[in-house]
PDB file of N, CA and C in Angstrom:
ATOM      1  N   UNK A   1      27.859 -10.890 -37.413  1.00  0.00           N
ATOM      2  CA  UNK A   1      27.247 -12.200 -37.313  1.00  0.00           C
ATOM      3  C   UNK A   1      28.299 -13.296 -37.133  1.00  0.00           C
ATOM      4  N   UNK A   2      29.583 -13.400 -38.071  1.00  0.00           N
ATOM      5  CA  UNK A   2      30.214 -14.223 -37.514  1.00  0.00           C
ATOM      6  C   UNK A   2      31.265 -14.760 -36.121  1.00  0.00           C
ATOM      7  N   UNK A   3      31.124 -13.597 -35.284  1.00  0.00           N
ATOM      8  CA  UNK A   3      31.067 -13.517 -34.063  1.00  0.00           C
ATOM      9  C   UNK A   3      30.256 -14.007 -33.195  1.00  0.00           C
ATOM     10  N   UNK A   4      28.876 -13.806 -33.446  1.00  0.00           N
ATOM     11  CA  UNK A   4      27.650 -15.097 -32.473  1.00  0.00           C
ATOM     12  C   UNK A   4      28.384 -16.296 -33.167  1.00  0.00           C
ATOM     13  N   UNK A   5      28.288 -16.130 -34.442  1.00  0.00           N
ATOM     14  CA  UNK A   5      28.743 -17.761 -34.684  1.00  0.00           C
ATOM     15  C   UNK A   5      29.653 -18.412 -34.199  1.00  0.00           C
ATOM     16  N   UNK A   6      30.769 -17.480 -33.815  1.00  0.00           N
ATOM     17  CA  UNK A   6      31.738 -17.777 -32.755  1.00  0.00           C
ATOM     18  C   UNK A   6      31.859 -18.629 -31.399  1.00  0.00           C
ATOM     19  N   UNK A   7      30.160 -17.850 -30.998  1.00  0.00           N
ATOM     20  CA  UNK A   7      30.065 -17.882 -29.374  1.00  0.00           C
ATOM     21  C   UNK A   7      29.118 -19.204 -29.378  1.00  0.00           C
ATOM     22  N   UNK A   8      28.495 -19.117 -30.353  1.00  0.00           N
ATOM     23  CA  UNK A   8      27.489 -20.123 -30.472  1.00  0.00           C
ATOM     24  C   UNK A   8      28.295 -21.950 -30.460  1.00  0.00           C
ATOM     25  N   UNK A   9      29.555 -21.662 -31.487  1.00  0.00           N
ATOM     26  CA  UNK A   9      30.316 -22.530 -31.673  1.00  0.00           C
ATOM     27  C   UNK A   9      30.650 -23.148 -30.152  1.00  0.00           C
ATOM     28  N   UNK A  10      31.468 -22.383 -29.774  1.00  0.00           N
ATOM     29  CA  UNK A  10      32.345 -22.450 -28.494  1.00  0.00           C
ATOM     30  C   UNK A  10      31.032 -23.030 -27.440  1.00  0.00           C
ATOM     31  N   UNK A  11      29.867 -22.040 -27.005  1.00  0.00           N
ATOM     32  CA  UNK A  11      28.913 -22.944 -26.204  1.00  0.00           C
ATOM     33  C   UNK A  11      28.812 -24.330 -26.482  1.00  0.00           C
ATOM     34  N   UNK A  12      28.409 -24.349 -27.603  1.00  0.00           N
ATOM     35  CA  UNK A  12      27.927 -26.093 -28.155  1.00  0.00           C
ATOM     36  C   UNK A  12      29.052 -26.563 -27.355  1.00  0.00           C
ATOM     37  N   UNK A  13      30.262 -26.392 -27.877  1.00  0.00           N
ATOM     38  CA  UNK A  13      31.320 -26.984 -27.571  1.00  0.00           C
ATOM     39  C   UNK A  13      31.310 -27.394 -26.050  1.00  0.00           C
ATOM     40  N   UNK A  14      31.089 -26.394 -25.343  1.00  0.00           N
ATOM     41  CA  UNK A  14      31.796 -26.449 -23.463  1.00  0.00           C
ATOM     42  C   UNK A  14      30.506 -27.086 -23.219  1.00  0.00           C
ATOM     43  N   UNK A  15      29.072 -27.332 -23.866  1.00  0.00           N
ATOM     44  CA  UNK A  15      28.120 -28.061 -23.291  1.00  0.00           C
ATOM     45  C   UNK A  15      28.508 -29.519 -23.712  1.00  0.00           C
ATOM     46  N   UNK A  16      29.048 -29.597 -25.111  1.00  0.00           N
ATOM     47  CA  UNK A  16      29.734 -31.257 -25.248  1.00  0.00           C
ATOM     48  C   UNK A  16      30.646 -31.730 -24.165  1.00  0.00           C
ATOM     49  N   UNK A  17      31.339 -31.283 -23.691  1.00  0.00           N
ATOM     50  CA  UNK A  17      32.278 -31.416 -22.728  1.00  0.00           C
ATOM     51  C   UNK A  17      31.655 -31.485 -21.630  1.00  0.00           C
ATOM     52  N   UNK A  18      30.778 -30.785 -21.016  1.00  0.00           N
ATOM     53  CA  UNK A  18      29.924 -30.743 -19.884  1.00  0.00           C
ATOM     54  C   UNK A  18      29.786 -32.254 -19.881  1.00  0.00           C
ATOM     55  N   UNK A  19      27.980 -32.961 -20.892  1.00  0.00           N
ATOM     56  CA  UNK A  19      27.882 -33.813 -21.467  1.00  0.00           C
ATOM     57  C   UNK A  19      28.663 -34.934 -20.934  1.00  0.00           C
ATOM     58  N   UNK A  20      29.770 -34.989 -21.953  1.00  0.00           N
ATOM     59  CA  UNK A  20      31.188 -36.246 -21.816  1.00  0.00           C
ATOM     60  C   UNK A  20      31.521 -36.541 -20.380  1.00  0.00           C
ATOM     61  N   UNK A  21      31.888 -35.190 -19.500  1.00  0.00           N
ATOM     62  CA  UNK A  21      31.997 -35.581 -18.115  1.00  0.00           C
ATOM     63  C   UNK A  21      30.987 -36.515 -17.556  1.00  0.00           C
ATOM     64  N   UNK A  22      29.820 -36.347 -17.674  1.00  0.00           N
ATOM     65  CA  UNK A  22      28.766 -37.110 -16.875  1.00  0.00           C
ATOM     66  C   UNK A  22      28.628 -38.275 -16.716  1.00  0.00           C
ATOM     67  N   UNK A  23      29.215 -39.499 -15.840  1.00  0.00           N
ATOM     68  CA  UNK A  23      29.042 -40.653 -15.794  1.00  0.00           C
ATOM     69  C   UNK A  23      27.950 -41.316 -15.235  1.00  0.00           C
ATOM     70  N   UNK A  24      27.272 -40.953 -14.111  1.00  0.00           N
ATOM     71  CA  UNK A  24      26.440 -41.216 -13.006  1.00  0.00           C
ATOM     72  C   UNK A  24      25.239 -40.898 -13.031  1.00  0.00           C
ATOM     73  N   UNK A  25      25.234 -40.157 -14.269  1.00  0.00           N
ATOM     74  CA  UNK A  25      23.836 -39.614 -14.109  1.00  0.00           C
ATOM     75  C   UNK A  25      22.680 -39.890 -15.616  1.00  0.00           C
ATOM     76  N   UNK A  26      22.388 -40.789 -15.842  1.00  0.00           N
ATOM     77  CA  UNK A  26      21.828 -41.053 -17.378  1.00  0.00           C
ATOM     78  C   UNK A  26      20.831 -40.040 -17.162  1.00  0.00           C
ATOM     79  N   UNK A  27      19.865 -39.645 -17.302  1.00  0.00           N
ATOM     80  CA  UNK A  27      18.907 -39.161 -17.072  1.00  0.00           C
ATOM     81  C   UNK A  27      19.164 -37.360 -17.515  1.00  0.00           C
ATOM     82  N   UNK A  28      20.528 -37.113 -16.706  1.00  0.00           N
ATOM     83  CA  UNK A  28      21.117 -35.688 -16.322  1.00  0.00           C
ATOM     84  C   UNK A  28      21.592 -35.932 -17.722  1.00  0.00           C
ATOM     85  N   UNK A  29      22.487 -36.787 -18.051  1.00  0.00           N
ATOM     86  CA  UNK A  29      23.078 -36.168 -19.911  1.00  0.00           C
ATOM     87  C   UNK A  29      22.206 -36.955 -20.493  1.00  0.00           C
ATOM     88  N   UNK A  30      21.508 -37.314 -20.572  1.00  0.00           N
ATOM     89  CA  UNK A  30      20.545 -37.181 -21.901  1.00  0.00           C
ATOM     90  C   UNK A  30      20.133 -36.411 -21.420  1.00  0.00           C
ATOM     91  N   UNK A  31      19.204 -35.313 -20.947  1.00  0.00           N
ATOM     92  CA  UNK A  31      18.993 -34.142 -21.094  1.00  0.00           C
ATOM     93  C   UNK A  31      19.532 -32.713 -21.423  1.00  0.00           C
ATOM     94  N   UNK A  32      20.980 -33.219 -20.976  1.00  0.00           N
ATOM     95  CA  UNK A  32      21.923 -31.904 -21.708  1.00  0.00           C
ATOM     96  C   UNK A  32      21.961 -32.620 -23.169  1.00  0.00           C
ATOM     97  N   UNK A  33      22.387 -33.992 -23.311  1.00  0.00           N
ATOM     98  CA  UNK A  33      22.503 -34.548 -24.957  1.00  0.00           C
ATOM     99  C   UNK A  33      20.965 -33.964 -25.857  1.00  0.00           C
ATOM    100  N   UNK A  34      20.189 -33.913 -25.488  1.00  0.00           N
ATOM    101  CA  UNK A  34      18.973 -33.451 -25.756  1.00  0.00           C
ATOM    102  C   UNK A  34      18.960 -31.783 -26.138  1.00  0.00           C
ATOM    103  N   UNK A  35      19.403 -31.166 -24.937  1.00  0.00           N
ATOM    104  CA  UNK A  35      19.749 -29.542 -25.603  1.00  0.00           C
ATOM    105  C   UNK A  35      20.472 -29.329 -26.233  1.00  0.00           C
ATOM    106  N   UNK A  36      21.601 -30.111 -26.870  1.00  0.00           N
ATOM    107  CA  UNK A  36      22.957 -29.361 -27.207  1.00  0.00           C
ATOM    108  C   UNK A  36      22.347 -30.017 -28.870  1.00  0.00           C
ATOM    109  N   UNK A  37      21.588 -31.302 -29.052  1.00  0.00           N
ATOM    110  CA  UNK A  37      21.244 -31.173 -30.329  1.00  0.00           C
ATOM    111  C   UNK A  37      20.215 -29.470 -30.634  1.00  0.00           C
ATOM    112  N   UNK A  38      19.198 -29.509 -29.819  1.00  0.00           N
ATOM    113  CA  UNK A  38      18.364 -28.440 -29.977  1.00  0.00           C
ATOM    114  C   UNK A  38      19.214 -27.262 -30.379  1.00  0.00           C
ATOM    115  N   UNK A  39      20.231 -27.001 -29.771  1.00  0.00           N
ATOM    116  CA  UNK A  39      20.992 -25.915 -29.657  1.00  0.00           C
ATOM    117  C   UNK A  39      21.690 -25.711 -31.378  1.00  0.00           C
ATOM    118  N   UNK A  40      22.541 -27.249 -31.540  1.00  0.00           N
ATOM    119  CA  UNK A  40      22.722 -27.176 -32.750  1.00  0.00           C
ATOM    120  C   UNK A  40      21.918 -27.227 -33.943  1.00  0.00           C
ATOM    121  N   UNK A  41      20.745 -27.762 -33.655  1.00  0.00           N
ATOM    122  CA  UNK A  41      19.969 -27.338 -34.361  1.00  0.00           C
ATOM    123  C   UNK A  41      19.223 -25.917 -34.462  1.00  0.00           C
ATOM    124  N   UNK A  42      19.415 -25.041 -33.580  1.00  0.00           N
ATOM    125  CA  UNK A  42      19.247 -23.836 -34.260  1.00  0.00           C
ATOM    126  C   UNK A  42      20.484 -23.037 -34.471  1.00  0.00           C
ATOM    127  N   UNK A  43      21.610 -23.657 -34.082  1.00  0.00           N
ATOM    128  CA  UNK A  43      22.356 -22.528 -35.105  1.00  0.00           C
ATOM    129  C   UNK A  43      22.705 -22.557 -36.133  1.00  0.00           C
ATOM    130  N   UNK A  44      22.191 -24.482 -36.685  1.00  0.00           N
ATOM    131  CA  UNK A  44      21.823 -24.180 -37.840  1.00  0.00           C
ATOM    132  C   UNK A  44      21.049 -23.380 -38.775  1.00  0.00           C
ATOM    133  N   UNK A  45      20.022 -23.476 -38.272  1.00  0.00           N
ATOM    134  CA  UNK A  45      18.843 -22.392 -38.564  1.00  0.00           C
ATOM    135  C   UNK A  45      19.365 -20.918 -38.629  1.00  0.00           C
ATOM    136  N   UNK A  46      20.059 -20.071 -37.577  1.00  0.00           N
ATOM    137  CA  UNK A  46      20.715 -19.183 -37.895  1.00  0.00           C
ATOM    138  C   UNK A  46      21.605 -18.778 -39.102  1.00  0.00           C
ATOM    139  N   UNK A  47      22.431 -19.950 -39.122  1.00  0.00           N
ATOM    140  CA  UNK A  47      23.163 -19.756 -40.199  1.00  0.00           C
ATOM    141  C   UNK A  47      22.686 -19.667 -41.681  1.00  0.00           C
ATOM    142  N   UNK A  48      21.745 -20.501 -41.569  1.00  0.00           N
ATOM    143  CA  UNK A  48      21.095 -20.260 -43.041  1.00  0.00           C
ATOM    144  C   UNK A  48      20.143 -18.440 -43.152  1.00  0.00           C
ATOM    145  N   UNK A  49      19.889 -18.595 -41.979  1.00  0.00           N
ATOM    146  CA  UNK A  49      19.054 -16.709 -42.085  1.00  0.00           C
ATOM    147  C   UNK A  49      19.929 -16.159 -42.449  1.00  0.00           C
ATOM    148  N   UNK A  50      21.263 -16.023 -41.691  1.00  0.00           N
ATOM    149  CA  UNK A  50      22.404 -15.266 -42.155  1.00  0.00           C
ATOM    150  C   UNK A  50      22.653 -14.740 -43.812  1.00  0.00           C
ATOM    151  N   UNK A  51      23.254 -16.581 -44.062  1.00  0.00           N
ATOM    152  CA  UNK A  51      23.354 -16.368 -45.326  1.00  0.00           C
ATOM    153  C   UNK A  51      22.564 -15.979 -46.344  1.00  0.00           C
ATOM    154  N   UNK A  52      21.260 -16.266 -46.014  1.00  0.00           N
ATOM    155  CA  UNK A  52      20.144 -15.728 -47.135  1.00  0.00           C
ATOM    156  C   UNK A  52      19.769 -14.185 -46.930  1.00  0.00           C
ATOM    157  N   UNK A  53      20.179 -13.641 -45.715  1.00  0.00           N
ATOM    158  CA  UNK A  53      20.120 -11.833 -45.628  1.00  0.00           C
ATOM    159  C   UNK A  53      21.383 -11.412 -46.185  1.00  0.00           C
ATOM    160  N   UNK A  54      22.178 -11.994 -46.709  1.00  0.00           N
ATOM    161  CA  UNK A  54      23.579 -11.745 -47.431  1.00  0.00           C
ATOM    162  C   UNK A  54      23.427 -11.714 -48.488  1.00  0.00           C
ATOM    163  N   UNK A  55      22.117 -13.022 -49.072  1.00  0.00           N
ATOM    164  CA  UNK A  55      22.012 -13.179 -50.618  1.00  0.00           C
ATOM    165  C   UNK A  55      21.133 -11.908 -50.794  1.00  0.00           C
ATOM    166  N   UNK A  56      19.992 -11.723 -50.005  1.00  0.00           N
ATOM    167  CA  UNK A  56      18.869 -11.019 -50.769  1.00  0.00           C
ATOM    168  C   UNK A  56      18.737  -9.776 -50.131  1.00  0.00           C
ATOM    169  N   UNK A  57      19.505  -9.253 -48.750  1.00  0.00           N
ATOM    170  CA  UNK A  57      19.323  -7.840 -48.268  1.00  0.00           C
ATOM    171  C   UNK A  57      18.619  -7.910 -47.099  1.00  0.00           C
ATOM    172  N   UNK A  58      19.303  -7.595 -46.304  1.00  0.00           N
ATOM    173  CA  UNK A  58      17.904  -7.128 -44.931  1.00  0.00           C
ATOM    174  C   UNK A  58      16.646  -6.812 -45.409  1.00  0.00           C
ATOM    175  N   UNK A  59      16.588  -5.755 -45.756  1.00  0.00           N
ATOM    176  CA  UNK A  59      14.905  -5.180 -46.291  1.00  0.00           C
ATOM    177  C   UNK A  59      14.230  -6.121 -46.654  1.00  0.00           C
ATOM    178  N   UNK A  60      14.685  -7.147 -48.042  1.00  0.00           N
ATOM    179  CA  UNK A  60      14.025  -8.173 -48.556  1.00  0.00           C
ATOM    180  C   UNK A  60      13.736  -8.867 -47.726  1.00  0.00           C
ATOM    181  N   UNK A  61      14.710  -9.780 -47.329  1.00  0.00           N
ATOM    182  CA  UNK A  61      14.755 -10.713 -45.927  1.00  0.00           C
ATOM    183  C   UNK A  61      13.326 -10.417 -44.966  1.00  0.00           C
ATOM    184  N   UNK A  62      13.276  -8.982 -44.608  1.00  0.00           N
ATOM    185  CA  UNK A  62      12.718  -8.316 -43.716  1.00  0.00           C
ATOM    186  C   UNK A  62      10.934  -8.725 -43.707  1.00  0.00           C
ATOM    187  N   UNK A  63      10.953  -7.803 -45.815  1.00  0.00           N
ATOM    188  CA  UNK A  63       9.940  -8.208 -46.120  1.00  0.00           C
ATOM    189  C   UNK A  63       8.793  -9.651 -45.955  1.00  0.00           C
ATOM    190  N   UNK A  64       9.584 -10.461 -46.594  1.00  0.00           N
ATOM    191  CA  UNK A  64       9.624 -11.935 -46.612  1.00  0.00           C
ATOM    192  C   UNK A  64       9.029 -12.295 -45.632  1.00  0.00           C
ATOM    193  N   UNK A  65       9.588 -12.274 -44.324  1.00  0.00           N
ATOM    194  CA  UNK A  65       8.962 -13.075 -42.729  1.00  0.00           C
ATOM    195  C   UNK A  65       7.781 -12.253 -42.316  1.00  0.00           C
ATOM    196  N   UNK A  66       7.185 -11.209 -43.291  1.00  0.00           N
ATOM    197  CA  UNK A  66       5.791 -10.496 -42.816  1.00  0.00           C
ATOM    198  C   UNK A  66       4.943 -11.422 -43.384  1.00  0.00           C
TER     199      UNK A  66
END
């Protein structure tokens, strides 16, 4: 897992940068500014699944989301 978190990191990242380049186009980055929150907002979300299948076990975890 902390390897997606890796990749996940690094995307956000090269889409911020994407983003920053864009002068000409309002419309075009607020719509990437728009995904890259979405984006970070779920790897937030990931990260907390993570950690709570760490606290309580896959199986549990497993259980739980039925």
């Amino acid at each position: 897992m902390d390897q997606v978190a890796h990749y996940d990191k690094k995307g956000i990242a090269e889409l911020d940068e994407i983003a920053a380049k864009i002068n000409n186009g309002f419309v075009t980055k607020n719509m990437i500014q728009e995904f890259i929150l979405g984006e970070k907002e779920h790897f937030d979300w990931v990260r907390q699944d993570v950690k709570l299948i760490k606290l309580v076990g896959l199986e549990n975890y497993m259980l739980e989301q039925l």
